[in-house]
PDB file of N, CA and C in Angstrom:
ATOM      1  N   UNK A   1       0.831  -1.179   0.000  1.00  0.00           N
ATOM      2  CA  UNK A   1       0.000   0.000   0.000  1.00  0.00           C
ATOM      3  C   UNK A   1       0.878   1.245   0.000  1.00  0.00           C
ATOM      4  N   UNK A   2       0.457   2.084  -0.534  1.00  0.00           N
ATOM      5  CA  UNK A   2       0.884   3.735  -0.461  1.00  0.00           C
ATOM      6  C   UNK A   2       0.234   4.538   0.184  1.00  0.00           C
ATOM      7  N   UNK A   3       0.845   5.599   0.875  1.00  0.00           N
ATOM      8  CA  UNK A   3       0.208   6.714   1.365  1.00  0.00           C
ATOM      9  C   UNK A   3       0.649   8.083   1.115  1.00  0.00           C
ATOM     10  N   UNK A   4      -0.221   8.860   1.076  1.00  0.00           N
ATOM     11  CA  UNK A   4       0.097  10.452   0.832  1.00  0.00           C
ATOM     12  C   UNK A   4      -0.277  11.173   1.184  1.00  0.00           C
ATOM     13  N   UNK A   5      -0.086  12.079   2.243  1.00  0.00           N
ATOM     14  CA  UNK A   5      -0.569  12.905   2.910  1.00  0.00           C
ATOM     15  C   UNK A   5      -1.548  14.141   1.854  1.00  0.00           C
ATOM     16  N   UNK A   6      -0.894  14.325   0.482  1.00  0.00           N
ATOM     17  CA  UNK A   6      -1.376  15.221  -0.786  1.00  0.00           C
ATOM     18  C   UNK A   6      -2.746  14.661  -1.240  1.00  0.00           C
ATOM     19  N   UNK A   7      -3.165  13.491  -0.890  1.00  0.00           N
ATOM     20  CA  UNK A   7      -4.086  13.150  -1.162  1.00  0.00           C
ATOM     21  C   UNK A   7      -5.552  13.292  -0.594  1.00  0.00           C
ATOM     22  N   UNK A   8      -5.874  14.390  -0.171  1.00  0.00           N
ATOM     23  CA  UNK A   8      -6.731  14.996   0.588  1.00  0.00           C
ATOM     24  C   UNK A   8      -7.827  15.374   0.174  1.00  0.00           C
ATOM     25  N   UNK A   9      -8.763  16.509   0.627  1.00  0.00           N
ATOM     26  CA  UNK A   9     -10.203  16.813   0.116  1.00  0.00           C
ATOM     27  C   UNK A   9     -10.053  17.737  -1.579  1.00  0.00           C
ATOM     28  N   UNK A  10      -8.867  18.701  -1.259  1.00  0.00           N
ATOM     29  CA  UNK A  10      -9.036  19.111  -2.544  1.00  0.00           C
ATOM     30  C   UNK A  10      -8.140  18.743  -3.581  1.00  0.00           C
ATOM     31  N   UNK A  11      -7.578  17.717  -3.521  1.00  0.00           N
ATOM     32  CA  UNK A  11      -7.039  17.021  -4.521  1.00  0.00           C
ATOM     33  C   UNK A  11      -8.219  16.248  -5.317  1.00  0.00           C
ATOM     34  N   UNK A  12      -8.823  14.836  -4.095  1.00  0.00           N
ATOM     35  CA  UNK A  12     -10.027  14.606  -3.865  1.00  0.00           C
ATOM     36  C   UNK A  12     -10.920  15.353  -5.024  1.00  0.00           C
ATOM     37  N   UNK A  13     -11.000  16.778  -4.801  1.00  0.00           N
ATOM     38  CA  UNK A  13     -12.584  17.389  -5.486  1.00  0.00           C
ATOM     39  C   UNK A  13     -11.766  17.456  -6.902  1.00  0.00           C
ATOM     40  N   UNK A  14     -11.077  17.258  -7.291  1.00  0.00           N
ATOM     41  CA  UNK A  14      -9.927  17.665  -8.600  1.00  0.00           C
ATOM     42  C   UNK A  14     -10.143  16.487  -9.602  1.00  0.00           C
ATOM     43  N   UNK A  15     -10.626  15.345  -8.709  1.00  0.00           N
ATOM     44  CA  UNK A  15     -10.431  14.426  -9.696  1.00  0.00           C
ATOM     45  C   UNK A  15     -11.580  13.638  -9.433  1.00  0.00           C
ATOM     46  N   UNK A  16     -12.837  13.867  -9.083  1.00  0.00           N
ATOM     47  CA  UNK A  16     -14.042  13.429  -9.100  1.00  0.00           C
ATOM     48  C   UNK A  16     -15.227  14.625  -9.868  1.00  0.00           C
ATOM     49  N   UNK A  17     -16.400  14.275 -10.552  1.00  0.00           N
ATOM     50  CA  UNK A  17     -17.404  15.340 -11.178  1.00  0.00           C
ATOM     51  C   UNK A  17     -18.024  16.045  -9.931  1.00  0.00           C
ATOM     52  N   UNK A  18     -18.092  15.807  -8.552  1.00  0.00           N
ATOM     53  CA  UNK A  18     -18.898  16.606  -7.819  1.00  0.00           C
ATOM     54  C   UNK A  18     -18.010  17.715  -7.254  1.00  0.00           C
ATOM     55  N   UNK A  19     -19.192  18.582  -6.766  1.00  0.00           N
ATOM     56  CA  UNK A  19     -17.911  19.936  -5.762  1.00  0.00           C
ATOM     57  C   UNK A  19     -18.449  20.039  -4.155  1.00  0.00           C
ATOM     58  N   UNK A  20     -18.723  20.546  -3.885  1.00  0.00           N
ATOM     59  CA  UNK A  20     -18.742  21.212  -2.568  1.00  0.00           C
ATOM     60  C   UNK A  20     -19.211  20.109  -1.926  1.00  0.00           C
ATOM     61  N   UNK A  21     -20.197  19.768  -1.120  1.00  0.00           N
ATOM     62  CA  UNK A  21     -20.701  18.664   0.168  1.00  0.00           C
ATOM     63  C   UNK A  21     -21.166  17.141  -0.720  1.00  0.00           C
ATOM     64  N   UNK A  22     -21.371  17.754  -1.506  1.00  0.00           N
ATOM     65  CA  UNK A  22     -21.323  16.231  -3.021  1.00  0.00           C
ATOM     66  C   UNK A  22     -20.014  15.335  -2.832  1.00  0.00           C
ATOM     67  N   UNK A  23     -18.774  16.059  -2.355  1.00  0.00           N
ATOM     68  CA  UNK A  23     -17.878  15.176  -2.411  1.00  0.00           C
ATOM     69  C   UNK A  23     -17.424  14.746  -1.186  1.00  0.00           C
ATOM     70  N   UNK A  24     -18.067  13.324  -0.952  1.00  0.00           N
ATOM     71  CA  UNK A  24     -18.051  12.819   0.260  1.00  0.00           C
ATOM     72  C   UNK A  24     -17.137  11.902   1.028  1.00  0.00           C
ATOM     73  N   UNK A  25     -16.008  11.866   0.419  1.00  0.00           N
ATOM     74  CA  UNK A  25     -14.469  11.624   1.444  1.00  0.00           C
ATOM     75  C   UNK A  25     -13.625  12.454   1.503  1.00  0.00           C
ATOM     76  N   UNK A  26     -12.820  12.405   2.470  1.00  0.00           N
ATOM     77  CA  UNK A  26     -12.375  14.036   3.342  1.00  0.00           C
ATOM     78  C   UNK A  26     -10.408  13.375   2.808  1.00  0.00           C
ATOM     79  N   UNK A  27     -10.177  11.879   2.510  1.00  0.00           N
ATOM     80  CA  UNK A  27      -8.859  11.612   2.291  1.00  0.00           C
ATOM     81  C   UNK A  27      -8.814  10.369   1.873  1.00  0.00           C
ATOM     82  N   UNK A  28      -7.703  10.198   1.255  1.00  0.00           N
ATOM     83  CA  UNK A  28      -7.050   8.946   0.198  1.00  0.00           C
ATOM     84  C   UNK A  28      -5.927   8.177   1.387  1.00  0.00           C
ATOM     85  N   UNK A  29      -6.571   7.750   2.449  1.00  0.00           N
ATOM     86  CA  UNK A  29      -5.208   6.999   3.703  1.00  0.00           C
ATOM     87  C   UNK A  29      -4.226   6.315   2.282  1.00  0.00           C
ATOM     88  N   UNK A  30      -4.368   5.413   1.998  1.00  0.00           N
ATOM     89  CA  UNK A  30      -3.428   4.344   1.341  1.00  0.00           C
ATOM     90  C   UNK A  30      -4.156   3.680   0.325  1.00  0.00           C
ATOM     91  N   UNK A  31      -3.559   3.340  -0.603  1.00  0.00           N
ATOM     92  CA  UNK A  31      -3.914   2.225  -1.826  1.00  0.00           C
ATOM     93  C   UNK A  31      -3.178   1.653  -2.856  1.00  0.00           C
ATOM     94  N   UNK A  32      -2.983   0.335  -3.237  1.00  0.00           N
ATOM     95  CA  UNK A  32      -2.492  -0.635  -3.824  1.00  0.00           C
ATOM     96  C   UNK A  32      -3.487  -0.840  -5.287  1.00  0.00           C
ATOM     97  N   UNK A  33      -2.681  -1.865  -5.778  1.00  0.00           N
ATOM     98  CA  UNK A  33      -3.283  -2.561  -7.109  1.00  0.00           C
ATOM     99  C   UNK A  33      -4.720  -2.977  -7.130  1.00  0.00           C
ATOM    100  N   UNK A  34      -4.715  -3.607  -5.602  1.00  0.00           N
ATOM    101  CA  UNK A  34      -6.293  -3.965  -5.376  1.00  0.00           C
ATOM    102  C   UNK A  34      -7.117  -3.520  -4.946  1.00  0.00           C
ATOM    103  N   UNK A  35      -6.391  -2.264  -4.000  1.00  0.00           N
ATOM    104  CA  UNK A  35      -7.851  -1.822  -3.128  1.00  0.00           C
ATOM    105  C   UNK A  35      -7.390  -0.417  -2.601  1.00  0.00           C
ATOM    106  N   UNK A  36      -8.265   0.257  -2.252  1.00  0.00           N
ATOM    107  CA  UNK A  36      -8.127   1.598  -2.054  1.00  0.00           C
ATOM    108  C   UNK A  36      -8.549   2.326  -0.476  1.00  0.00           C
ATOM    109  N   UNK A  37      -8.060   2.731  -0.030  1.00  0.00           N
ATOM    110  CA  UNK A  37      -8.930   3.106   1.424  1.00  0.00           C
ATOM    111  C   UNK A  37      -8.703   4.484   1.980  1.00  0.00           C
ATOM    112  N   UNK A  38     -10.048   5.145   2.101  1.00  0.00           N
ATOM    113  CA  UNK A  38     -10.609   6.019   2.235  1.00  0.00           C
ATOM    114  C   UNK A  38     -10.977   6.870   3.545  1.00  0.00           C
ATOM    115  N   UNK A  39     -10.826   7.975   3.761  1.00  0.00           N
ATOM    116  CA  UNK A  39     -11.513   8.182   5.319  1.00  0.00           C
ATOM    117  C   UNK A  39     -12.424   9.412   4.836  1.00  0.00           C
ATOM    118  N   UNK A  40     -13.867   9.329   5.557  1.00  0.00           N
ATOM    119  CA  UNK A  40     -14.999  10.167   5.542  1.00  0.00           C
ATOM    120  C   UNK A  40     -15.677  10.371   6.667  1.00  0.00           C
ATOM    121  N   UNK A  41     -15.919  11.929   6.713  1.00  0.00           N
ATOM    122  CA  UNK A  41     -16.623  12.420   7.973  1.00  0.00           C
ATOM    123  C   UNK A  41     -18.281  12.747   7.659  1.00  0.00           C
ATOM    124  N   UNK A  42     -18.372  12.540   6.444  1.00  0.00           N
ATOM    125  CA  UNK A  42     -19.433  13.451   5.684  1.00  0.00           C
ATOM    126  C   UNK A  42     -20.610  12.872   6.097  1.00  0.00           C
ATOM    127  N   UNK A  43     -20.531  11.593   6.673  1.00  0.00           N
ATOM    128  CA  UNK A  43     -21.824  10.870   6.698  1.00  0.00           C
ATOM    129  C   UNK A  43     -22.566  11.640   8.252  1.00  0.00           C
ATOM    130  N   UNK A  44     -21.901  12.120   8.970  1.00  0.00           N
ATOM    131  CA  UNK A  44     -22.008  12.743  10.470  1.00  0.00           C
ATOM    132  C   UNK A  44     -22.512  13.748   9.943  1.00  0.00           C
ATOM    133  N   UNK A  45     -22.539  14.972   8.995  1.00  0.00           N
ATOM    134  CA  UNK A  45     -22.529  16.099   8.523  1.00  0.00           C
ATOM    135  C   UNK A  45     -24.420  16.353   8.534  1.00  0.00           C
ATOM    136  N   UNK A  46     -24.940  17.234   9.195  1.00  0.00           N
ATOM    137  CA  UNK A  46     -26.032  17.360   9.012  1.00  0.00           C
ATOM    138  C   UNK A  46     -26.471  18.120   7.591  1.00  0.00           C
ATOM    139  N   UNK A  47     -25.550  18.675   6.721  1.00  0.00           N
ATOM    140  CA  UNK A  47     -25.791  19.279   5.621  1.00  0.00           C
ATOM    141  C   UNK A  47     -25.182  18.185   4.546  1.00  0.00           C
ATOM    142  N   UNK A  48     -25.035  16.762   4.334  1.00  0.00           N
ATOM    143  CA  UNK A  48     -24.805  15.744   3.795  1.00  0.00           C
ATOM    144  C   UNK A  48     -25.884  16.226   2.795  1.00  0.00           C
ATOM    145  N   UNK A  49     -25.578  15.998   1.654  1.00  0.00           N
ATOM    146  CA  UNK A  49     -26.769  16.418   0.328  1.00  0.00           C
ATOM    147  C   UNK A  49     -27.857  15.250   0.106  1.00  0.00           C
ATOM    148  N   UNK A  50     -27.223  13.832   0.764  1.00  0.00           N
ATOM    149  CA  UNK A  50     -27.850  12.847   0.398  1.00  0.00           C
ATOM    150  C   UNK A  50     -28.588  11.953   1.810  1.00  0.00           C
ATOM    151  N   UNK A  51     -28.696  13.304   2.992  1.00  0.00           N
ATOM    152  CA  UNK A  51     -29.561  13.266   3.904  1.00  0.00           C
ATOM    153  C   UNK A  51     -30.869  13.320   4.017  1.00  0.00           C
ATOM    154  N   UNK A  52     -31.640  12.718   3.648  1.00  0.00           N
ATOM    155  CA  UNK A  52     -33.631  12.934   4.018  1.00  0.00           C
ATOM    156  C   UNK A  52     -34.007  12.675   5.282  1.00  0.00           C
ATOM    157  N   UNK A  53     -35.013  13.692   5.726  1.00  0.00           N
ATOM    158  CA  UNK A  53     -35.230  13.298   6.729  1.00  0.00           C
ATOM    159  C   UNK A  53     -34.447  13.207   8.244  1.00  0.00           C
ATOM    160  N   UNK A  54     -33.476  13.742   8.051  1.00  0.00           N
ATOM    161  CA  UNK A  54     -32.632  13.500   9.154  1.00  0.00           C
ATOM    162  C   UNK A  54     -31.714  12.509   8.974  1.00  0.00           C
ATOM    163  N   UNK A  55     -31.578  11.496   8.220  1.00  0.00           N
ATOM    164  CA  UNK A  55     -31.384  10.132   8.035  1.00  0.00           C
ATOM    165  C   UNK A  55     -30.536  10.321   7.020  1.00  0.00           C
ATOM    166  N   UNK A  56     -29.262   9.256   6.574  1.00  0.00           N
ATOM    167  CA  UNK A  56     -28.504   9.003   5.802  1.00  0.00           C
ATOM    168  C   UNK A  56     -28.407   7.787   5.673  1.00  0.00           C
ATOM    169  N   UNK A  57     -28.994   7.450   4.573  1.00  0.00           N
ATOM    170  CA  UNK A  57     -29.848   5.752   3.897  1.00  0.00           C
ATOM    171  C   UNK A  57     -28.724   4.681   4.103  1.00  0.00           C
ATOM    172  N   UNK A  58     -29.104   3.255   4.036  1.00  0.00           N
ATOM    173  CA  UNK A  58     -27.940   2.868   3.635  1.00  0.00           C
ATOM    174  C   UNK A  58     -27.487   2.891   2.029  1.00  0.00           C
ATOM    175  N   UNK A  59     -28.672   2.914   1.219  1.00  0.00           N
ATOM    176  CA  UNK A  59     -28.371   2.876   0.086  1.00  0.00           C
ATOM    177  C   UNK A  59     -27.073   4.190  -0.658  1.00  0.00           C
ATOM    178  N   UNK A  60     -27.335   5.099   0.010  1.00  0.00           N
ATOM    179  CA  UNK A  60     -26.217   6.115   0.105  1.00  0.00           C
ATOM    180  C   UNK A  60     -24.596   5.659   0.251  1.00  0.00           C
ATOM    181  N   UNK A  61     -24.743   4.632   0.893  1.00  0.00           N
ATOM    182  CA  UNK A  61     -22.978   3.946   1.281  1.00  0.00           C
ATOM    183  C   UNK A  61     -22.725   3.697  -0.309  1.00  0.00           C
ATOM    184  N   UNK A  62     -23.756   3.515  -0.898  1.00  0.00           N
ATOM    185  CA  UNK A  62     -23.092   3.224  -2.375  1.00  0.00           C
ATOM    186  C   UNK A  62     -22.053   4.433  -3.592  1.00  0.00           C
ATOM    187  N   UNK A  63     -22.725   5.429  -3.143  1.00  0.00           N
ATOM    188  CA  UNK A  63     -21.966   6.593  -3.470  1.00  0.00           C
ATOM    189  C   UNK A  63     -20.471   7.157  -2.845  1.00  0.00           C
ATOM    190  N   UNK A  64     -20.572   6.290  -1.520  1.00  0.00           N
ATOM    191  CA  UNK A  64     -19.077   6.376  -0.748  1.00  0.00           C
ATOM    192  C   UNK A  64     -18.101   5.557  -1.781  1.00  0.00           C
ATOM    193  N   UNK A  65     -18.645   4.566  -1.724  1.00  0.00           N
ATOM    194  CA  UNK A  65     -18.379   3.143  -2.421  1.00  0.00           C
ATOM    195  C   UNK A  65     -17.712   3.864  -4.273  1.00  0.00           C
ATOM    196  N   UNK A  66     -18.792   4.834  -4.854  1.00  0.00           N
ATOM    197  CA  UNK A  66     -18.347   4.994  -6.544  1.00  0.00           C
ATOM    198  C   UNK A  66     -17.397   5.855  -6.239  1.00  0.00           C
ATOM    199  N   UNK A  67     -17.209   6.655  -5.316  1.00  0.00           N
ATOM    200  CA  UNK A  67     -16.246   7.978  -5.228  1.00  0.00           C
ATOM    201  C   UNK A  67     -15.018   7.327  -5.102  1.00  0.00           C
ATOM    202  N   UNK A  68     -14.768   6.210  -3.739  1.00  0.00           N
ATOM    203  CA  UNK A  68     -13.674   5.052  -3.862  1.00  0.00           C
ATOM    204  C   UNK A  68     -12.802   4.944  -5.120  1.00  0.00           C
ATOM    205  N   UNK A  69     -14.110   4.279  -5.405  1.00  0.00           N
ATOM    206  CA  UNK A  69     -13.684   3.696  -7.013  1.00  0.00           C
ATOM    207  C   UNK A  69     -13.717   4.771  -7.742  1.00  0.00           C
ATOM    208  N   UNK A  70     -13.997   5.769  -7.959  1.00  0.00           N
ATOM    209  CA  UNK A  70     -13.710   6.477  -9.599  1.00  0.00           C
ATOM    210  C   UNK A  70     -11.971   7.291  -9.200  1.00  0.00           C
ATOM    211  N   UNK A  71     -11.630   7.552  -8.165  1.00  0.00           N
ATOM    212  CA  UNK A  71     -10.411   7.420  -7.656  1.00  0.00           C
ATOM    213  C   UNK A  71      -9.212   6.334  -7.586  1.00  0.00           C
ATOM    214  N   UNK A  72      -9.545   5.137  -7.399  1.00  0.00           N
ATOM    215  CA  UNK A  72      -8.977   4.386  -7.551  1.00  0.00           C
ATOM    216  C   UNK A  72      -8.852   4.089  -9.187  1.00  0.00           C
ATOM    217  N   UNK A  73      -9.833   4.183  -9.895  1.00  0.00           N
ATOM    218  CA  UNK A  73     -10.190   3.383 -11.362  1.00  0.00           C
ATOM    219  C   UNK A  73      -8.844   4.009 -12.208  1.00  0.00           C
ATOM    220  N   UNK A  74      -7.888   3.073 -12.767  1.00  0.00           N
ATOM    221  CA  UNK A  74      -7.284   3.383 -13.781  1.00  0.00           C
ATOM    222  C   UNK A  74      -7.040   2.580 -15.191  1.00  0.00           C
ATOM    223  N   UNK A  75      -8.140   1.583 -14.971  1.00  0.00           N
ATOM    224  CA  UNK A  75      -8.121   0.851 -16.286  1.00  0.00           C
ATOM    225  C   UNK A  75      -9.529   1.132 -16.802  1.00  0.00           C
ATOM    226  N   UNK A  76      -9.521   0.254 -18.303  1.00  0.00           N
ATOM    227  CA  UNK A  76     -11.004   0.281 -18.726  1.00  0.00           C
ATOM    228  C   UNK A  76     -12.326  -0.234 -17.815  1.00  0.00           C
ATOM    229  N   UNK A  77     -11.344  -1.350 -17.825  1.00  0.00           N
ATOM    230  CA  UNK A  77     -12.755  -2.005 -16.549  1.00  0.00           C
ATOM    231  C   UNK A  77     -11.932  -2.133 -15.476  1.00  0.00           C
ATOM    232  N   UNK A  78     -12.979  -1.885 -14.457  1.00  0.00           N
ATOM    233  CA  UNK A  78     -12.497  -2.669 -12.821  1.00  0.00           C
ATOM    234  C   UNK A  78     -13.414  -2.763 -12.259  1.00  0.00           C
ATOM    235  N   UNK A  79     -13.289  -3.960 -11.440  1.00  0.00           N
ATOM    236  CA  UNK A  79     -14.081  -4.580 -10.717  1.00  0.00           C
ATOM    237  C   UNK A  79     -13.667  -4.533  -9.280  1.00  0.00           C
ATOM    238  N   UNK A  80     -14.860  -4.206  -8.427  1.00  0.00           N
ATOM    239  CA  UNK A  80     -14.462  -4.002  -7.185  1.00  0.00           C
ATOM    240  C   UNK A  80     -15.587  -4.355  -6.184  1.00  0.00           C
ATOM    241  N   UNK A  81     -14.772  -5.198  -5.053  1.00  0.00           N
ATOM    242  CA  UNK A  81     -15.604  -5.686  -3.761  1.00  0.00           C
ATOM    243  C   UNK A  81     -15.503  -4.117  -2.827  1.00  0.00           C
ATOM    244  N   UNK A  82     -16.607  -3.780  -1.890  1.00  0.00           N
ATOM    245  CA  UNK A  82     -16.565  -2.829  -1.355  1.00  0.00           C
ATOM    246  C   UNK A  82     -17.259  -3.303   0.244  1.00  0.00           C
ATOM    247  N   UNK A  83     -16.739  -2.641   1.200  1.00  0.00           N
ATOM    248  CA  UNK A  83     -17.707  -2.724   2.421  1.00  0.00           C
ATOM    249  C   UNK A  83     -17.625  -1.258   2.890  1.00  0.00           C
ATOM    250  N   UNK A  84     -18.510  -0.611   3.346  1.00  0.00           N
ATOM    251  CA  UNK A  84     -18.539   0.689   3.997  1.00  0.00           C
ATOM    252  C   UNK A  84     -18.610   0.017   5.767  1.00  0.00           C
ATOM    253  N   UNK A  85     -17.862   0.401   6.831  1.00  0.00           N
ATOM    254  CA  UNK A  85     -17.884   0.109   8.561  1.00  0.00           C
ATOM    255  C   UNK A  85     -17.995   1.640   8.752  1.00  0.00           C
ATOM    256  N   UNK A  86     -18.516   1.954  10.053  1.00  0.00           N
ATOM    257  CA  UNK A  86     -18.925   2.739  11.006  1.00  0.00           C
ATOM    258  C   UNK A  86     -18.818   2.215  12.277  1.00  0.00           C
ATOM    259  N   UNK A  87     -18.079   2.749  13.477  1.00  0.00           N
ATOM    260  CA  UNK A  87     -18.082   2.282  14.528  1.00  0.00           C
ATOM    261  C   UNK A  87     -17.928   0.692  14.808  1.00  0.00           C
ATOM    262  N   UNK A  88     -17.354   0.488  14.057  1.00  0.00           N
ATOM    263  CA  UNK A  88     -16.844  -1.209  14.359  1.00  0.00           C
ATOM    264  C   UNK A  88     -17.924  -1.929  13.651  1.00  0.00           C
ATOM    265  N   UNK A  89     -18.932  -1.306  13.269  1.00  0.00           N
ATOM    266  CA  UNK A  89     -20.215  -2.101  12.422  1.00  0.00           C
ATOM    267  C   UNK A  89     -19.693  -2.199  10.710  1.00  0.00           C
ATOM    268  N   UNK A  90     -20.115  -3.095  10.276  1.00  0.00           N
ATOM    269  CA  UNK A  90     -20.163  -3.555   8.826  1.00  0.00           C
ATOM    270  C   UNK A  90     -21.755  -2.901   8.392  1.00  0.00           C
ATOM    271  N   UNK A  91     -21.794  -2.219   7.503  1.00  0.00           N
ATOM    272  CA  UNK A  91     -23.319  -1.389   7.081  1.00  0.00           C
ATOM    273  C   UNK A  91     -23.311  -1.956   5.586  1.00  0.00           C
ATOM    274  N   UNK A  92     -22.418  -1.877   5.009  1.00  0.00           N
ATOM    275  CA  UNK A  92     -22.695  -2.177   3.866  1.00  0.00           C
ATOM    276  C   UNK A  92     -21.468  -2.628   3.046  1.00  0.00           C
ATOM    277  N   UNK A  93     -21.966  -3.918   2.175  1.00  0.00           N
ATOM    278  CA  UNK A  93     -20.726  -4.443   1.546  1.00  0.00           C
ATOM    279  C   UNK A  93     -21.575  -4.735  -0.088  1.00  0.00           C
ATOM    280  N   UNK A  94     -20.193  -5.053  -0.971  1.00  0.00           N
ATOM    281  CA  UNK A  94     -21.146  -5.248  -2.317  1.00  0.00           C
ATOM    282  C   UNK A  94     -20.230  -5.463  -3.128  1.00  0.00           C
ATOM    283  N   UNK A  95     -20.552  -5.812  -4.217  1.00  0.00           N
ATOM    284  CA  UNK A  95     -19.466  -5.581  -5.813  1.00  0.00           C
ATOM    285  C   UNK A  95     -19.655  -4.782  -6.521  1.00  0.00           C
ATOM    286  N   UNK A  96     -19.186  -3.793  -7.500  1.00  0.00           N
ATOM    287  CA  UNK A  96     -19.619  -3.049  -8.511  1.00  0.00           C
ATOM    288  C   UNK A  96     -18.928  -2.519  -9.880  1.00  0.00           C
ATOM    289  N   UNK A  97     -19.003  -2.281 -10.703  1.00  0.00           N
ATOM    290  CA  UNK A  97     -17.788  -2.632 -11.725  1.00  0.00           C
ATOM    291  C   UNK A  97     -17.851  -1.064 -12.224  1.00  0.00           C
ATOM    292  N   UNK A  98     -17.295  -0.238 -12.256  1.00  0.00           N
ATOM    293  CA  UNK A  98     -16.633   1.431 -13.216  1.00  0.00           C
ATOM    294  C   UNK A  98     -15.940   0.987 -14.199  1.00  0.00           C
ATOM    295  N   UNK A  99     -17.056   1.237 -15.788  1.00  0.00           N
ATOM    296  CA  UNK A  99     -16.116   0.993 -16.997  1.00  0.00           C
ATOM    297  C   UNK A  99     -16.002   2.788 -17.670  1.00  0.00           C
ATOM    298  N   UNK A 100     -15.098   2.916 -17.829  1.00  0.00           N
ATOM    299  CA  UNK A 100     -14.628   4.478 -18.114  1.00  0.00           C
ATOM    300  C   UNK A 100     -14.700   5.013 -19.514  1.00  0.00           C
ATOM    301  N   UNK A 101     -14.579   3.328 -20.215  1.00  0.00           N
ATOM    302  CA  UNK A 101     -14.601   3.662 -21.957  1.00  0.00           C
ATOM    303  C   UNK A 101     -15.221   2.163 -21.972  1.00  0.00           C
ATOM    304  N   UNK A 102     -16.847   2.323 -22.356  1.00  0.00           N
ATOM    305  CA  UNK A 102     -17.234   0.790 -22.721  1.00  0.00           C
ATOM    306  C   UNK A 102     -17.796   0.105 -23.973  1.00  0.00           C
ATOM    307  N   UNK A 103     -16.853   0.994 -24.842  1.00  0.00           N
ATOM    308  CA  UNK A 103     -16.846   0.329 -26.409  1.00  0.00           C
ATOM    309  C   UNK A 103     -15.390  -0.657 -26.050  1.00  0.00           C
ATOM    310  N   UNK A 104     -15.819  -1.527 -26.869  1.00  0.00           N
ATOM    311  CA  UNK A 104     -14.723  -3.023 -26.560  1.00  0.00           C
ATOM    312  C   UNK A 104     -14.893  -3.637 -25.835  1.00  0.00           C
ATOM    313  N   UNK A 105     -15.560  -3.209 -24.588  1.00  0.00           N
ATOM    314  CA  UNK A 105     -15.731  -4.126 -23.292  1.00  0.00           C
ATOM    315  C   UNK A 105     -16.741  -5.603 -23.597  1.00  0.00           C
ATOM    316  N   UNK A 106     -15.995  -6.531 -23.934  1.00  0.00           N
ATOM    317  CA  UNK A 106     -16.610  -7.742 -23.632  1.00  0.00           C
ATOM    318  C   UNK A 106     -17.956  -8.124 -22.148  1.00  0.00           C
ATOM    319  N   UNK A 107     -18.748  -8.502 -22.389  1.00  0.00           N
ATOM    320  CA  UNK A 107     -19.124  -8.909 -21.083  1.00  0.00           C
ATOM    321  C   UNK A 107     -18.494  -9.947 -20.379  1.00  0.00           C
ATOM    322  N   UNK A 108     -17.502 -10.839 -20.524  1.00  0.00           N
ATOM    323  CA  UNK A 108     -16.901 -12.014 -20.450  1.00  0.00           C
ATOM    324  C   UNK A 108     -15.884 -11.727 -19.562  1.00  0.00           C
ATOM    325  N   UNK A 109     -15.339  -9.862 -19.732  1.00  0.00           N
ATOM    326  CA  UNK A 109     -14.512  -9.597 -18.962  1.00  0.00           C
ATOM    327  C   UNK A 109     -14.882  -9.561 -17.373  1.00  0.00           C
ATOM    328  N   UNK A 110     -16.197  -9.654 -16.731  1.00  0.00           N
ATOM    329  CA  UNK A 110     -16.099  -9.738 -15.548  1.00  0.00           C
ATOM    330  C   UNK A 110     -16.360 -10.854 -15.124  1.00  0.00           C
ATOM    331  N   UNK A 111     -16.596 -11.790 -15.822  1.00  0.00           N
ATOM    332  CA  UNK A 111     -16.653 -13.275 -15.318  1.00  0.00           C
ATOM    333  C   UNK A 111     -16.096 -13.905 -14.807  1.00  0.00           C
ATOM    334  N   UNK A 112     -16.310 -14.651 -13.739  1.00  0.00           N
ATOM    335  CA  UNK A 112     -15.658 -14.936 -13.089  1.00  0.00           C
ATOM    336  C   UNK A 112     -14.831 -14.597 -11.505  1.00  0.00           C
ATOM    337  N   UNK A 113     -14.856 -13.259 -11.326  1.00  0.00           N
ATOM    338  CA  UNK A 113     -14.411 -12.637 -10.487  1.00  0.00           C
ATOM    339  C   UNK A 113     -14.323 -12.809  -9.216  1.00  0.00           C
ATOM    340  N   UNK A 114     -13.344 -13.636  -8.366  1.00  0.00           N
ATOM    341  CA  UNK A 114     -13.366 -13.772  -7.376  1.00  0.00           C
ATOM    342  C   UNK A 114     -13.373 -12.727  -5.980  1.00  0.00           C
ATOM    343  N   UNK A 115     -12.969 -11.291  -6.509  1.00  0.00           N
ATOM    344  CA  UNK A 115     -13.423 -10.427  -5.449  1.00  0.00           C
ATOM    345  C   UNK A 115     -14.975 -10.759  -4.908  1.00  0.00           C
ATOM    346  N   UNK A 116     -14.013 -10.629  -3.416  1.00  0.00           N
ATOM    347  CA  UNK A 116     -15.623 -10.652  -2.210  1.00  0.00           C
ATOM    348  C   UNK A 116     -15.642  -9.695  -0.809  1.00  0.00           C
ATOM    349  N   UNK A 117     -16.425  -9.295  -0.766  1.00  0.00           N
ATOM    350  CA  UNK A 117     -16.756  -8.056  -0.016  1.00  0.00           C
ATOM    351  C   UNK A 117     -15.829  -8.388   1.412  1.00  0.00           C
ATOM    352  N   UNK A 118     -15.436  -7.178   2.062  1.00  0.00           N
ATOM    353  CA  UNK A 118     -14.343  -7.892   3.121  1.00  0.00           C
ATOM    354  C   UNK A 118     -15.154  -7.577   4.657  1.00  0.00           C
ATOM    355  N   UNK A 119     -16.347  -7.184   4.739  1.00  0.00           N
ATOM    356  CA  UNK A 119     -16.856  -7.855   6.195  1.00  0.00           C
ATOM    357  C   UNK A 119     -17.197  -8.863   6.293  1.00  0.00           C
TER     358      UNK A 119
END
């Protein structure tokens, strides 16, 4: 794994499509070939954009989850196991694939894939 302290919120907003409270990890801790890891405060944030109600869904962990990945993503395809934890809890885990250019992309290319969610 690597780490970089440069890898922060506004590097972060530099290289994702959202801006201001849209962009919901605060730093890039470390990441390798396989996996990427992230630290976020945003979900605590009462002005979270993707708050209703008071409440921050779980279905929302999924957007923690694409921001991950469109940061991490440097090939055509990648495939990626994800878990979002909070307080020692596992909330949400999953697979999801970011293709960046998907002319050529075989469907055949994700077959198979032994990534599995790590809670």
């Amino acid at each position: 794994m690597n780490a970089s302290p440069l890898l922060d919120y506004a590097w972060i907003s530099r290289q994702i499509p959202h801006q201001g409270t849209m962009v919901l990890l605060q730093q890039v801790l470390d990441w390798g070939v396989d996996s990427i890891r992230c630290l976020a405060d945003s979900h605590r944030a009462p002005d979270n954009p993707l708050r209703a109600h008071g409440r921050l869904g779980i279905a929302c962990g999924i957007e923690y989850a694409a921001q991950s990945m469109a940061l991490h993503a440097d090939a055509l395809l990648a495939l990626y196991s994800f878990s979002l934890s909070a307080d020692g809890r596992c909330l949400l885990s999953g697979r999801a694939s970011v293709v960046l250019d998907a002319e050529g992309v075989a469907p055949s290319a994700v077959d198979g894939n032994p990534l599995k969610p790590h809670c």
